[in-house]
Protein backbone atom coordinates (compact mmCIF):
# COMPACT_ATOMS: atom_id res chain seq x y z
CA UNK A 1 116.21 88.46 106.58
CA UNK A 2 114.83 91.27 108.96
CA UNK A 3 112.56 89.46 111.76
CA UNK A 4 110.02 90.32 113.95
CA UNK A 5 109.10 88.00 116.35
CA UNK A 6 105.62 88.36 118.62
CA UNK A 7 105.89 86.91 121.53
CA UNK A 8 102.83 84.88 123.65
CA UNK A 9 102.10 87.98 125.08
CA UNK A 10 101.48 90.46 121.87
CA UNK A 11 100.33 87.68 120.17
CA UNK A 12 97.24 88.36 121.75
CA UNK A 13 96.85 91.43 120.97
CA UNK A 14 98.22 93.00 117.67
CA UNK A 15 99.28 96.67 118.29
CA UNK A 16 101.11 98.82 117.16
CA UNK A 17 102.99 99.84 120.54
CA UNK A 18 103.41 95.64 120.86
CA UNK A 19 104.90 95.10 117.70
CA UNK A 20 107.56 97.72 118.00
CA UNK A 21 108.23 96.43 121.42
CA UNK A 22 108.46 92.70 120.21
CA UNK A 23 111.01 94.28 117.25
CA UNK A 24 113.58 91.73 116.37
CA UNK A 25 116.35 92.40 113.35
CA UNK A 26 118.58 89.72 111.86
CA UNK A 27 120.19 90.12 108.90
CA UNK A 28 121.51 87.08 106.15
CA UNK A 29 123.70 87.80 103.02
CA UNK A 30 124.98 85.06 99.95
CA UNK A 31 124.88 84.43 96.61
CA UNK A 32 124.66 87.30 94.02
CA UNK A 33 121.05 88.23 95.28
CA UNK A 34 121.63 92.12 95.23
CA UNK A 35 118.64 92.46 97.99
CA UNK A 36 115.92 90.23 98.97
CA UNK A 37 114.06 91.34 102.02
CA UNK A 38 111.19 89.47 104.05
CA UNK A 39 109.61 91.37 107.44
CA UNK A 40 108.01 87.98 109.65
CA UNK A 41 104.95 88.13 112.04
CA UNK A 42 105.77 85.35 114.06
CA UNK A 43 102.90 83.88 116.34
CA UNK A 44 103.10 80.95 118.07
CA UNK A 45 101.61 79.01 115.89
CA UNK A 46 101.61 80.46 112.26
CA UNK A 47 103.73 83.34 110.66
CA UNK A 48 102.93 86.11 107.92
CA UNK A 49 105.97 86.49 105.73
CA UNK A 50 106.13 89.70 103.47
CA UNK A 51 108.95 89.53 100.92
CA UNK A 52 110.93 91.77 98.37
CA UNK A 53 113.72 90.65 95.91
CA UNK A 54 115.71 93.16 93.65
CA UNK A 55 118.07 91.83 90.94
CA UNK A 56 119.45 94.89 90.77
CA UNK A 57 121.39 97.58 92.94
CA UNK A 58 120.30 100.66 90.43
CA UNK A 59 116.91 100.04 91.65
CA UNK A 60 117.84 101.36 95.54
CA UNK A 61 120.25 104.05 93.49
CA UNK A 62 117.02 105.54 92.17
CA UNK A 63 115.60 105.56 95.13
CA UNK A 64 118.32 107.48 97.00
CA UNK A 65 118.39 110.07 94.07
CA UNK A 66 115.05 110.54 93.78
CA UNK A 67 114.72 110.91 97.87
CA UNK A 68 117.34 113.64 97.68
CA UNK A 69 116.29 115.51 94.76
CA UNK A 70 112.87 115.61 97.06
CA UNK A 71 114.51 116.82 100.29
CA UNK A 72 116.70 119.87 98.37
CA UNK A 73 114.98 122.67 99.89
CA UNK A 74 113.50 121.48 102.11
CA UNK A 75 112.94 122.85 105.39
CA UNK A 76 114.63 120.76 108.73
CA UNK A 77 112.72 118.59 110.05
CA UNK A 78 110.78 114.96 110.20
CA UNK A 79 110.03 113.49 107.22
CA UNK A 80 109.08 109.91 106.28
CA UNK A 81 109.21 107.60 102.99
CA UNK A 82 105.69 108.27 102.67
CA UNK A 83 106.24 112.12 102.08
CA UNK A 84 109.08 111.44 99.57
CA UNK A 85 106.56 109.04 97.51
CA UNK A 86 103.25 111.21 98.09
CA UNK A 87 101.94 109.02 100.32
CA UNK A 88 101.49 111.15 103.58
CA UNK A 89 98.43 112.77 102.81
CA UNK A 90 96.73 109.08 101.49
């Protein structure tokens, strides 16, 4: 499970800068899950839980090939997921 928890104090305002500040990770393993992923805004008095489960590890395999098969040559320098899926110019 990663977490992030907002404290009383971003909690009252939600910012970016805040919620990178209030960044918590923990992470939980078992079973034959191959990933299941949830990202938590905690308040303190309600939480937003967004949530992923693969049943398979070829899924993130694709994913690697298809990230490298973007970056071959490419220039050095900062890139993000969202230029590997199209996304950056969205």
């Amino acid at each position: 499970m990663d977490e992030i928890r907002i404290q009383s104090s971003c909690a009252r305002s939600f910012s970016a800068c805040q919620l990178l500040a209030a960044t918590g990770f923990a992470s939980l393993r078992g079973g034959t899950a191959a990933g299941d992923h949830s990202v938590i805004f905690a308040g303190p008095h309600e939480r937003i839980t967004l949530s992923h489960h693969a049943e398979d590890r070829v899924l993130f395999a694709h994913g690697a090939l298809k990230a490298a098969l973007w970056a071959h040559g490419k220039k050095p320098g900062f890139y993000s997921m969202a230029d590997v899926l199209g996304l950056a110019d969205i």
